[in-house]
N, C-alpha and C. Protein backbone atom coordinates (compact mmCIF):
# COMPACT_ATOMS: atom_id res chain seq x y z
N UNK A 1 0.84 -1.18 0.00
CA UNK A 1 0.00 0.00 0.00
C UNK A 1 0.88 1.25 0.00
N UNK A 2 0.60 2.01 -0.84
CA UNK A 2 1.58 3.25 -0.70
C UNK A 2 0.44 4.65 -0.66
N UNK A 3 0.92 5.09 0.93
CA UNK A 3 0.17 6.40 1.41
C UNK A 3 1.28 7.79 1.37
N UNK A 4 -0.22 8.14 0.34
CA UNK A 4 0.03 9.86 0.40
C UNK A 4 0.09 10.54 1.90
N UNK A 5 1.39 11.50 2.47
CA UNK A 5 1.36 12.57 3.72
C UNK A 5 1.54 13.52 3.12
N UNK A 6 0.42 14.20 2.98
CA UNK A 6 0.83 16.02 2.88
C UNK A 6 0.06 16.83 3.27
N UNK A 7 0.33 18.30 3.10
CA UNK A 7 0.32 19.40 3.89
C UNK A 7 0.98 20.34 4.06
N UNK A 8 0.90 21.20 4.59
CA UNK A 8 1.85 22.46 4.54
C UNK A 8 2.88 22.14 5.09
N UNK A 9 4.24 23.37 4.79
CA UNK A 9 5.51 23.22 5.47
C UNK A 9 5.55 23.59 7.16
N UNK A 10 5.92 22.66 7.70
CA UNK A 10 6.19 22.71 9.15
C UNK A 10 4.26 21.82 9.84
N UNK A 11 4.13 21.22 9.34
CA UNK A 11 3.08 20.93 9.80
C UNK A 11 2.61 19.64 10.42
N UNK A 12 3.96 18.67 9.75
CA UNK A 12 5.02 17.68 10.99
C UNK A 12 4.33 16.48 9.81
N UNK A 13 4.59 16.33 8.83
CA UNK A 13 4.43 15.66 7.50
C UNK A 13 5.13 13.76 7.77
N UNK A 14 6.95 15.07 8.21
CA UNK A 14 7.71 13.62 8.27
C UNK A 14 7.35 13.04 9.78
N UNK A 15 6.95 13.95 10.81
CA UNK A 15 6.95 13.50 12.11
C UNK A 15 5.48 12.15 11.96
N UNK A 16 4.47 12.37 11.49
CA UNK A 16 3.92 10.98 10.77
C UNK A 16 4.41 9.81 10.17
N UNK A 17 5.00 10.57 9.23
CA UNK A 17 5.49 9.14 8.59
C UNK A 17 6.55 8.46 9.14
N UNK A 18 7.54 8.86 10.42
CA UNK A 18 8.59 8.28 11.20
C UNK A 18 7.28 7.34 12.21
N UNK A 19 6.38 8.24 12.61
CA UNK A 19 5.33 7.20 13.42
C UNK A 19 4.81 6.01 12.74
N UNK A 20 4.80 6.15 11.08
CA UNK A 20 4.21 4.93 10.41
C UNK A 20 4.96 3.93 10.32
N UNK A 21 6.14 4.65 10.16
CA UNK A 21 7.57 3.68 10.00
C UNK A 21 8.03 2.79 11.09
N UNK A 22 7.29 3.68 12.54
CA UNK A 22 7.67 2.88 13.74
C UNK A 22 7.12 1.35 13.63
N UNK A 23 5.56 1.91 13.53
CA UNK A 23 4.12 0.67 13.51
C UNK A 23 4.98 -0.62 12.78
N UNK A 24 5.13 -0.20 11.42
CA UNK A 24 5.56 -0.91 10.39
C UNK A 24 6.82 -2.09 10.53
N UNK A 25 7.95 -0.79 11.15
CA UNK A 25 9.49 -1.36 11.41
C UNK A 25 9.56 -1.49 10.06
N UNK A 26 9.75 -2.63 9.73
CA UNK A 26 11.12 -2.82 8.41
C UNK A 26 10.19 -3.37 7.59
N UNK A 27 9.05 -2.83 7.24
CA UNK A 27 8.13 -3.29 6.32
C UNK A 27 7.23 -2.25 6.07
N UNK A 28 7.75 -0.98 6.28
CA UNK A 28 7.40 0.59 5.62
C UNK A 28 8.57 0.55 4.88
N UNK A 29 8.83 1.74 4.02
CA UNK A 29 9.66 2.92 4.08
C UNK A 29 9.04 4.02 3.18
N UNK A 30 9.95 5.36 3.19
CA UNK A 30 9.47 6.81 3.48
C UNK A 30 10.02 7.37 2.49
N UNK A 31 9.41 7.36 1.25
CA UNK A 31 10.07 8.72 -0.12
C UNK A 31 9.83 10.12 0.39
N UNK A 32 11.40 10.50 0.97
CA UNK A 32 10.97 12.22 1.35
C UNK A 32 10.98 12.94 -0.02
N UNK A 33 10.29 13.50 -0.32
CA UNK A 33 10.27 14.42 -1.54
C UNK A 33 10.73 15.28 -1.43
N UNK A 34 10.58 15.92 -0.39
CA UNK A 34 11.56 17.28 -0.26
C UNK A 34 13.19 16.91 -0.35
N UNK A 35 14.00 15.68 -0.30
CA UNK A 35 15.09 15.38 -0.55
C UNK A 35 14.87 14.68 -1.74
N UNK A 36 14.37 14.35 -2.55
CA UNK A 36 14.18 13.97 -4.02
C UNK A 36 14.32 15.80 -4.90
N UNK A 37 13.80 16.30 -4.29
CA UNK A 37 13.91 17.88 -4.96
C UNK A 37 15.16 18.49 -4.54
N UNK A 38 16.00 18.28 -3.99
CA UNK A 38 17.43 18.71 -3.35
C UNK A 38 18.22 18.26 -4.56
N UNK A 39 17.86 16.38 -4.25
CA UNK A 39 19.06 15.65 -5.64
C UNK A 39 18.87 16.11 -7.08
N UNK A 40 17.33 16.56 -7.51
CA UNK A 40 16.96 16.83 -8.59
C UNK A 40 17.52 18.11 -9.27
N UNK A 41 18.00 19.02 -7.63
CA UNK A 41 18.97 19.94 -8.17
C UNK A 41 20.13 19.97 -8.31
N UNK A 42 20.80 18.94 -8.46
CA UNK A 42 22.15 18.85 -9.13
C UNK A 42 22.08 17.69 -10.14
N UNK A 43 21.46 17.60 -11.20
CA UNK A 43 20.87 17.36 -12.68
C UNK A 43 21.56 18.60 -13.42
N UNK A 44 22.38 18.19 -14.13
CA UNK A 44 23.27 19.13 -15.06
C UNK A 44 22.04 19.68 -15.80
N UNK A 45 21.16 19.12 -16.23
CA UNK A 45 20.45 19.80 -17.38
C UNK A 45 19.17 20.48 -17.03
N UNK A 46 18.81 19.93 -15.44
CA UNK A 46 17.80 20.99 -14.84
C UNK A 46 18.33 22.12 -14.31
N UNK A 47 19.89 21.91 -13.64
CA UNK A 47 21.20 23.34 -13.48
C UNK A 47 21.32 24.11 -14.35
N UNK A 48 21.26 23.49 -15.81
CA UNK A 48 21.58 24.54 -17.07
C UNK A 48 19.90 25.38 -17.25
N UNK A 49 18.68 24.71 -17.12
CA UNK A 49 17.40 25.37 -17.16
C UNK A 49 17.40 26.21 -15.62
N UNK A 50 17.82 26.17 -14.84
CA UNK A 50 17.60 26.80 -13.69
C UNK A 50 18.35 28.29 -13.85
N UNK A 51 19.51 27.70 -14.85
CA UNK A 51 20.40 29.09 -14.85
C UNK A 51 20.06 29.75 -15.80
N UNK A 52 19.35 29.64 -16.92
CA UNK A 52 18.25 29.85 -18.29
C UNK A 52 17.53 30.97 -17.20
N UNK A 53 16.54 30.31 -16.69
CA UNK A 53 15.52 31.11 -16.23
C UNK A 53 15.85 32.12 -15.01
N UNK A 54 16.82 32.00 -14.15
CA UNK A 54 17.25 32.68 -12.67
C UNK A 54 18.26 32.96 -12.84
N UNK A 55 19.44 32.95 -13.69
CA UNK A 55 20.57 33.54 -13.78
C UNK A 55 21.28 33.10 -12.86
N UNK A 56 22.81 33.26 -13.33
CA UNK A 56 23.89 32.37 -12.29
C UNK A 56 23.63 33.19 -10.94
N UNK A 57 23.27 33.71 -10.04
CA UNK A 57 23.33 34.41 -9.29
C UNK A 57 22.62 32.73 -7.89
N UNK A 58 21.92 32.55 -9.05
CA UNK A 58 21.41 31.69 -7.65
C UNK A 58 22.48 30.06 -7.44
N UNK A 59 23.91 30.40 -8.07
CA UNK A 59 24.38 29.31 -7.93
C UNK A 59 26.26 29.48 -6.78
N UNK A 60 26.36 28.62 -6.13
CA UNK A 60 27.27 29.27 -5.09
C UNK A 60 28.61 28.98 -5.92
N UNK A 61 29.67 29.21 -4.91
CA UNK A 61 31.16 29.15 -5.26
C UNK A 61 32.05 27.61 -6.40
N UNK A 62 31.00 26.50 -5.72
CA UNK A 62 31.05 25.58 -6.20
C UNK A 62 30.56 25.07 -7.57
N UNK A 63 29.74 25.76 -8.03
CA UNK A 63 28.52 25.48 -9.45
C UNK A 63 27.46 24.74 -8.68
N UNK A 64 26.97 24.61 -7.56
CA UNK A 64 25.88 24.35 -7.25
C UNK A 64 24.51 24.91 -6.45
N UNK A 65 23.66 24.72 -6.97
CA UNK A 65 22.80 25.66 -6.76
C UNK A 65 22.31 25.92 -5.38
N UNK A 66 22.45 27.22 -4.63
CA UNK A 66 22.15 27.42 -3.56
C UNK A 66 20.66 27.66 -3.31
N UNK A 67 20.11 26.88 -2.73
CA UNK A 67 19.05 26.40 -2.40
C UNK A 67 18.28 27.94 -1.47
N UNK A 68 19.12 28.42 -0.82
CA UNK A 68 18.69 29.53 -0.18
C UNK A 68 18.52 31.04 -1.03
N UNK A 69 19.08 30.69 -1.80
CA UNK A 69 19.38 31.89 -2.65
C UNK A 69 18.22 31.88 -3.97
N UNK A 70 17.97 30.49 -3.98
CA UNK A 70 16.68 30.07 -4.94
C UNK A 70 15.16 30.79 -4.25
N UNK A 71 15.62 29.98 -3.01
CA UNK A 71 14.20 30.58 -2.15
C UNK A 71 13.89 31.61 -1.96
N UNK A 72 15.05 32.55 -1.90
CA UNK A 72 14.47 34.03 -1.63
C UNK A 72 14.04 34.26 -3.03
N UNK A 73 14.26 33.83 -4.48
CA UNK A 73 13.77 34.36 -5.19
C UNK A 73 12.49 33.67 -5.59
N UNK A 74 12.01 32.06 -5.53
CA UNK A 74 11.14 32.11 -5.41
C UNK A 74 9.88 32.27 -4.44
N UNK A 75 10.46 31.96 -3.30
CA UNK A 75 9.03 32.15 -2.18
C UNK A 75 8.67 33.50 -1.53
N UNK A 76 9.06 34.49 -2.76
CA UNK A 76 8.59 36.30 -2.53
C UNK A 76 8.23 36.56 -4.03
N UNK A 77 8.07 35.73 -5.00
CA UNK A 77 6.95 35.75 -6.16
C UNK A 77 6.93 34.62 -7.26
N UNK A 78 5.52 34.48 -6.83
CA UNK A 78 4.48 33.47 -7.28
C UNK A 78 4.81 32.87 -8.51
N UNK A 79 4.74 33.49 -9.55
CA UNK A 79 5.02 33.42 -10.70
C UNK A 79 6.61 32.86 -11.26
N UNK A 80 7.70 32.97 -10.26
CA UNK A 80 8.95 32.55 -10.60
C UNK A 80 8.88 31.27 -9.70
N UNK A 81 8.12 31.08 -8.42
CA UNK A 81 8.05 29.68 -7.79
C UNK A 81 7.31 28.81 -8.83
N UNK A 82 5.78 28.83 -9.66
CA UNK A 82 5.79 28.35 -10.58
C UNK A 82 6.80 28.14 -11.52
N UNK A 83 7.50 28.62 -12.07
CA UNK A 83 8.00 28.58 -13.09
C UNK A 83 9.62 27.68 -12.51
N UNK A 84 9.88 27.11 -11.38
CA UNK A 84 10.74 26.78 -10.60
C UNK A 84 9.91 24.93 -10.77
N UNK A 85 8.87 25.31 -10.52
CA UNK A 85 7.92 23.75 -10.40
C UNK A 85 7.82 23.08 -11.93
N UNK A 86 7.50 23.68 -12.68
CA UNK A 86 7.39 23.79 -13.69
C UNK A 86 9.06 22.91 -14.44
N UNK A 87 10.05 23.39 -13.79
CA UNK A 87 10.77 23.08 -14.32
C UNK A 87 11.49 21.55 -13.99
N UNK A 88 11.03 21.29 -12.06
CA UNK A 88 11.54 19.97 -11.57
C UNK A 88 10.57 19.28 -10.97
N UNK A 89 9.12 19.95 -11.04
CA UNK A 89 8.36 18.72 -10.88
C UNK A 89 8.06 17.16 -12.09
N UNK A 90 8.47 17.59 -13.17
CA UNK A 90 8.52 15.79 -13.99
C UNK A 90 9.32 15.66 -13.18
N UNK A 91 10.13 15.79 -13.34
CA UNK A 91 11.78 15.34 -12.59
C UNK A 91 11.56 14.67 -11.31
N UNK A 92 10.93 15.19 -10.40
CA UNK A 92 10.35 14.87 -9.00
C UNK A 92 9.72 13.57 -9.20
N UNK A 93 8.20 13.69 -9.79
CA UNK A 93 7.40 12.62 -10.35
C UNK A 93 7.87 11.15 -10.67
N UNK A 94 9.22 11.75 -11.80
CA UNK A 94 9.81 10.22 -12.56
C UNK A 94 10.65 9.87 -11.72
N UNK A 95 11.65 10.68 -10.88
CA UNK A 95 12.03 9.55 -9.90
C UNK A 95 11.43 8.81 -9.03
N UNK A 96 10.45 9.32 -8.28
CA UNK A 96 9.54 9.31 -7.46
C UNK A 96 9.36 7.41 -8.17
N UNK A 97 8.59 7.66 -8.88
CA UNK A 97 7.71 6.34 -9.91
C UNK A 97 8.97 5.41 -9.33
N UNK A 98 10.40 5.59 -10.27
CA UNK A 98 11.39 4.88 -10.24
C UNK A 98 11.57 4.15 -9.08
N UNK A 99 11.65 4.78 -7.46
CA UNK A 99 12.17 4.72 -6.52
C UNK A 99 10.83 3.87 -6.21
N UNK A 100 9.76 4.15 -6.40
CA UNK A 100 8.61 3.06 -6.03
C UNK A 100 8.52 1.70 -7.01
N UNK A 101 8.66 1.74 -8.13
CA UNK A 101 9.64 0.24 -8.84
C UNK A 101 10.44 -0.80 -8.06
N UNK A 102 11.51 0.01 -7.52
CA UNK A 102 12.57 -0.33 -7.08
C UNK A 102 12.05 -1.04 -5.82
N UNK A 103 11.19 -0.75 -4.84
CA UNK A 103 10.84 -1.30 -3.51
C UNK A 103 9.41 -1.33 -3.06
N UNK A 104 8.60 -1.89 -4.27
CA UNK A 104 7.41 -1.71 -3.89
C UNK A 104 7.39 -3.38 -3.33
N UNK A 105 7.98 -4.27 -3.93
CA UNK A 105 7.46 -5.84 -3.60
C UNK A 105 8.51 -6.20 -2.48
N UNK A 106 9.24 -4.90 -1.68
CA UNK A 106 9.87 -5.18 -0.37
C UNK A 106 9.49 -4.64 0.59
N UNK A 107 8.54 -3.55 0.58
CA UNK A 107 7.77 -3.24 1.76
C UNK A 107 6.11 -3.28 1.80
N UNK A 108 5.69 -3.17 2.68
CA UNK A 108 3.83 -3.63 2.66
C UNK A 108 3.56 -2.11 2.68
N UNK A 109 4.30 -1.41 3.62
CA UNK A 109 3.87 0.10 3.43
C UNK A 109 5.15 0.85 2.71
N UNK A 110 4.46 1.80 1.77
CA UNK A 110 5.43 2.99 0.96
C UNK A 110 4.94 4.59 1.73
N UNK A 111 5.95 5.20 2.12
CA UNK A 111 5.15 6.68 2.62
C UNK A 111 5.70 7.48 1.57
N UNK A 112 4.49 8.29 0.83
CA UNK A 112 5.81 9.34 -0.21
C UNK A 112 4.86 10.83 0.59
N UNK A 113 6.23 11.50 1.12
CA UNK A 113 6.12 12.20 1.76
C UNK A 113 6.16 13.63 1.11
N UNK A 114 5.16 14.19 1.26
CA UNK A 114 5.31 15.57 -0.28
C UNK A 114 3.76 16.18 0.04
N UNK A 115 4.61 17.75 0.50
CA UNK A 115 3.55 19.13 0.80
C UNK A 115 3.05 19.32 -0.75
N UNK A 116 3.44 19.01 -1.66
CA UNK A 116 3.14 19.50 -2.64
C UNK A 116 2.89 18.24 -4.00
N UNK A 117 1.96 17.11 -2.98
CA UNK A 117 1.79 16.01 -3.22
C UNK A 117 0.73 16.19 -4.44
N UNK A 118 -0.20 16.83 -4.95
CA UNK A 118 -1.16 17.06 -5.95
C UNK A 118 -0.38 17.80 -6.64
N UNK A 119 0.17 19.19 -6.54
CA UNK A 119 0.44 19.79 -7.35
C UNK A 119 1.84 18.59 -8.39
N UNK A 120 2.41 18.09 -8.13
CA UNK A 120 3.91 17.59 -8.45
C UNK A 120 2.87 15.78 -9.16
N UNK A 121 1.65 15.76 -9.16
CA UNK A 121 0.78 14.49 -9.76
C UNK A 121 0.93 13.44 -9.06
N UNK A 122 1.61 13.24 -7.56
CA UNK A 122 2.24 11.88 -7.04
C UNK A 122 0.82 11.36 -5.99
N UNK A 123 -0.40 12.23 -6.27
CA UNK A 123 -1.18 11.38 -5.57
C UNK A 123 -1.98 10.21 -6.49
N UNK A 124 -1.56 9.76 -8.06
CA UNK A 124 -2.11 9.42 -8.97
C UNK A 124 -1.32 7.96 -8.39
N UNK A 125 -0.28 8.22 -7.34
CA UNK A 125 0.57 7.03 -7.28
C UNK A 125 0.52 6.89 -6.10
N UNK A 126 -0.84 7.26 -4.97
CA UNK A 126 -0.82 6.81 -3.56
C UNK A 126 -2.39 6.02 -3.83
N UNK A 127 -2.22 5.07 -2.68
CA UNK A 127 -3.81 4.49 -2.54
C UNK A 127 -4.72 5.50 -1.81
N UNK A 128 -3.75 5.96 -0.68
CA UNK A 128 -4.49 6.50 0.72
C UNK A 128 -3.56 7.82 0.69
N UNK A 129 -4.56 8.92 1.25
CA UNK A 129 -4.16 9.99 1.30
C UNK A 129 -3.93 10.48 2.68
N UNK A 130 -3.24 10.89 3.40
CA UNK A 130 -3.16 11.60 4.75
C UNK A 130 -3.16 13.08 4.80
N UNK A 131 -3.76 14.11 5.01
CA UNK A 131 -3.33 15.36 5.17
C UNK A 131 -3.13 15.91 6.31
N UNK A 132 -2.15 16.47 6.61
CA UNK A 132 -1.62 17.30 7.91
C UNK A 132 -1.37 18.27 7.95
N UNK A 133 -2.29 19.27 9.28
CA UNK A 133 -2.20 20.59 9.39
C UNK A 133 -1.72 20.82 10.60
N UNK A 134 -1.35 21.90 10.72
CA UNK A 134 -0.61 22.73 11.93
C UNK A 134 -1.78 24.24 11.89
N UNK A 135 -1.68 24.87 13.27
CA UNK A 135 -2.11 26.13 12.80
C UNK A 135 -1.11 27.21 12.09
N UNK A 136 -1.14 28.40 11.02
CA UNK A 136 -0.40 28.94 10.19
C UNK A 136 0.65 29.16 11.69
N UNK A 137 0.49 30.18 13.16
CA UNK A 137 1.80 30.65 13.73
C UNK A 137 2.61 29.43 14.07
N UNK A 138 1.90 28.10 14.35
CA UNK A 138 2.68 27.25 14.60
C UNK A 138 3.79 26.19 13.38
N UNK A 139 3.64 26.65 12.21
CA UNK A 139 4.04 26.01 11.42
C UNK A 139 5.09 27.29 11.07
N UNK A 140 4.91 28.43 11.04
CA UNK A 140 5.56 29.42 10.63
C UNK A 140 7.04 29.25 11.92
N UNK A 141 6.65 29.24 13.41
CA UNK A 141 7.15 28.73 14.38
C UNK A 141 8.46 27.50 14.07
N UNK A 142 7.15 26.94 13.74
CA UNK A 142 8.67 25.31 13.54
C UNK A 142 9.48 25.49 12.27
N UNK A 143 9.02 25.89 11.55
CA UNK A 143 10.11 26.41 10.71
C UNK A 143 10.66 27.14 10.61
N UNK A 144 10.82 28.22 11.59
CA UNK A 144 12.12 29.55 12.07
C UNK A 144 12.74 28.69 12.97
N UNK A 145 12.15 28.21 14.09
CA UNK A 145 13.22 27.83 14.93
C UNK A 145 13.65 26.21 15.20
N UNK A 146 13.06 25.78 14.63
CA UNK A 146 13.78 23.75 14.41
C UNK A 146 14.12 23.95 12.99
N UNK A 147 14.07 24.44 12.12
CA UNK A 147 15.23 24.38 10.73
C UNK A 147 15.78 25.34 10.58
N UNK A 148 15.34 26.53 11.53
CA UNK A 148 16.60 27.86 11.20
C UNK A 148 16.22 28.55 9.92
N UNK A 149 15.28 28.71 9.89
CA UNK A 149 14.99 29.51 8.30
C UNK A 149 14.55 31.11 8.77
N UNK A 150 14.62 31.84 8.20
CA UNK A 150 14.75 33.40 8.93
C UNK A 150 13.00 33.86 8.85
N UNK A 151 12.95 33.75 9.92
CA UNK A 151 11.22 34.41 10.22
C UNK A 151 10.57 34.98 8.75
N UNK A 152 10.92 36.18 8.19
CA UNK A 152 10.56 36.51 7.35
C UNK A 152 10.50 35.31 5.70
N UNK A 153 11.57 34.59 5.81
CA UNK A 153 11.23 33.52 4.32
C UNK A 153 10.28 32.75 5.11
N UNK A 154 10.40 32.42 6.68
CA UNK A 154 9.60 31.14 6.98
C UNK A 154 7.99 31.56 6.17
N UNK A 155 7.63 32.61 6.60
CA UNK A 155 6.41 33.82 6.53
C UNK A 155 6.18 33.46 5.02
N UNK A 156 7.01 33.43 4.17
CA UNK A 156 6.99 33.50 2.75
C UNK A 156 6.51 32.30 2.33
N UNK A 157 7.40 31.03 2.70
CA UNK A 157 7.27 29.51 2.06
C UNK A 157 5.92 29.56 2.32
N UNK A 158 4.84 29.43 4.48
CA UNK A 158 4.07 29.24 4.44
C UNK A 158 2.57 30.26 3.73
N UNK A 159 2.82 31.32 3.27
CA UNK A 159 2.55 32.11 2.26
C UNK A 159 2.42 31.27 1.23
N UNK A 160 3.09 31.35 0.23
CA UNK A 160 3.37 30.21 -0.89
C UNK A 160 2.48 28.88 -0.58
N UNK A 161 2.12 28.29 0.09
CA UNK A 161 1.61 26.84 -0.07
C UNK A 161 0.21 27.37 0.82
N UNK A 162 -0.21 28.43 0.65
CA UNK A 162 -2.28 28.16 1.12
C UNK A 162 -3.04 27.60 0.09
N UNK A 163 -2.65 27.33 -1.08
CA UNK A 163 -3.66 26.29 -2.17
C UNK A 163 -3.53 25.26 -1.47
N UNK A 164 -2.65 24.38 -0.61
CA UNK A 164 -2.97 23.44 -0.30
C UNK A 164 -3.85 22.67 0.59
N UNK A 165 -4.84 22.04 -0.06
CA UNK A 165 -6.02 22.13 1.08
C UNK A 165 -6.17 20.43 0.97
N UNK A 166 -7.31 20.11 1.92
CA UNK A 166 -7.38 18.66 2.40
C UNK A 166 -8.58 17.94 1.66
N UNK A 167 -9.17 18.28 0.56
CA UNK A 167 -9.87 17.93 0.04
C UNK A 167 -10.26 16.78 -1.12
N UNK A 168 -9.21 16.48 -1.45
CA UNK A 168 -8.91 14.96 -1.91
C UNK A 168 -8.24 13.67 -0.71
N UNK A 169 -8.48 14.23 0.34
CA UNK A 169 -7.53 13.45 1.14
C UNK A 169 -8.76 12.55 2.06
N UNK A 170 -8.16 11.22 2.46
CA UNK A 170 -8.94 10.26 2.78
C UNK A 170 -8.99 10.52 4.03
N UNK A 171 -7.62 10.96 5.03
CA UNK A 171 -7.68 11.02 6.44
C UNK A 171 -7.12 12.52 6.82
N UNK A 172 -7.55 13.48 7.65
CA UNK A 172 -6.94 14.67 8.50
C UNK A 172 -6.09 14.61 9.50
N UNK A 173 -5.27 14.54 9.86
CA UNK A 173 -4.75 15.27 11.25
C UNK A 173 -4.34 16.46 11.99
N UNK A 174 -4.86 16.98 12.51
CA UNK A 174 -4.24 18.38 12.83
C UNK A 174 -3.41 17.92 14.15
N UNK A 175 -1.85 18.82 13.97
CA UNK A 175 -0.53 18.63 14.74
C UNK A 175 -0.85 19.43 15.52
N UNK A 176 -0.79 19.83 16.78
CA UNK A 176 -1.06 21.14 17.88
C UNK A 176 0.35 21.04 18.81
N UNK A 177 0.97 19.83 18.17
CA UNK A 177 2.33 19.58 19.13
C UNK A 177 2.36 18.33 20.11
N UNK A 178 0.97 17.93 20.59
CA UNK A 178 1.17 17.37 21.60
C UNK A 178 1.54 15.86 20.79
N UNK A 179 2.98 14.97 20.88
CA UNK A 179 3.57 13.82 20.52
C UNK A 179 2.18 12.75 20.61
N UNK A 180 2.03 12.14 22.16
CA UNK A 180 1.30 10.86 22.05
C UNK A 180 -0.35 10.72 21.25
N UNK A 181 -0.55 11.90 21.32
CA UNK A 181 -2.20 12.13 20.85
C UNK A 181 -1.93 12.36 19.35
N UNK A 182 -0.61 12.26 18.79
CA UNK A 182 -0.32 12.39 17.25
C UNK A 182 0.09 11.13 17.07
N UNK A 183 -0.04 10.16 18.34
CA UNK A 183 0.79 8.69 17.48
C UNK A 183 -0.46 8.03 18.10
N UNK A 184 -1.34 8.40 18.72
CA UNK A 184 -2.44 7.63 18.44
C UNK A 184 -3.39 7.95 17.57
N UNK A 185 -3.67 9.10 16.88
CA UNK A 185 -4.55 9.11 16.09
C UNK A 185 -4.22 8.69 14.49
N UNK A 186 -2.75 8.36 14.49
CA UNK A 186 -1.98 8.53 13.45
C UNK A 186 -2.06 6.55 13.36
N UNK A 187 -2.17 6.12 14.49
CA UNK A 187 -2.11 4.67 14.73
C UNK A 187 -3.41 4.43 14.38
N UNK A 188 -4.76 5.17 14.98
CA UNK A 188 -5.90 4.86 14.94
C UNK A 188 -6.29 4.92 13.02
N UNK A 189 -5.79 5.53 12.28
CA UNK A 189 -6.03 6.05 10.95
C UNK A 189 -4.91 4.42 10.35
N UNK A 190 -4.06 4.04 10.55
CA UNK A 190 -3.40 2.99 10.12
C UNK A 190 -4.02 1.85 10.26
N UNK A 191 -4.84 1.62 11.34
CA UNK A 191 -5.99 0.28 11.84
C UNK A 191 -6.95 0.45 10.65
N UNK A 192 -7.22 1.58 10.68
CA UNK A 192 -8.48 1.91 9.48
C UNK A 192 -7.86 1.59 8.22
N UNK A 193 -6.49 1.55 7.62
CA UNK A 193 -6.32 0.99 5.99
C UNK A 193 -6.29 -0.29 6.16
């Protein structure tokens, strides 16, 4: 069975799917997408379209693309974050597929873990959908101060992702923080597939 987790950034996406992975042990595992979109940026030929459209500016000392320097230019307008998706969501997608090839007839559960699980087409490739919310200060919260991202981009990313809503999704959870009441309802929704 391979379940869709998504939801906004900071809204504890992977902190689920480490709980599914617990249930499971060694008969889950967890496609982070957000690290499928990291590797996808060092693809010589999505590097050469990245530098097409954003100019070398967003690439560091090394020739590789600084990820922070991307973000400030896309998650402060709309239109260049599209055009950013646009360029590595196939890319996202076809590995994605690949990496579920590769280990679908070795685990009973697949988690593909991705805020931007509809937009990027990868719920065409989940059975079960999970969506997870945080409230906006608390997600804005965990992402200034558990990843260190500067208040003002945090403000931006969760800006950037309010299309994402729970409306194709089979199960809800809302995160408020409290751990055990997120691994039982998260357990209670796993009894149910």
């Amino acid at each position: 069975m391979v379940i869709g987790i998504t939801g906004p950034a900071g809204s504890g996406k992977s902190t689920i799917s480490k709980i599914i992975k617990t249930i499971y042990k060694d008969k889950a595992s967890i496609i982070d997408v957000d690290r499928l979109g990291h590797e996808v940026l060092t693809y010589f030929f999505i590097k050469e379209k990245l530098k097409e459209n954003f100019g070398e500016e967003i690439f560091d000392d090394d020739n590789n693309i600084s990820r922070s320097k991307l973000g400030e230019i896309v998650f402060s307008n709309q239109e260049k974050l599209e055009l950013l998706n646009q360029i590595v969501h196939p890319e996202i997608l076809n590995k994605t597929e690949q990496i579920l090839k590769e280990i679908s007839n070795k685990n009973d559960i697949i988690i593909i873990d991705a805020a931007l699980l509809f937009k990027i087409g990868l719920d065409k490739l989940c059975d079960k959908i999970i969506y997870v919310d945080a409230p906006e200060e608390l997600r804005i919260e965990r992402l200034s101060e558990k990843r260190g991202i500067p208040l003002e981009k945090a403000k931006n990313i969760v800006k950037s992702q309010e299309h994402i809503n729970s409306k194709r999704c089979d199960f809800k959870i809302l995160n408020i923080g409290n751990f055990d009441q997120l691994y039982k309802e998260t357990e209670k929704i796993i009894q149910n597939l």
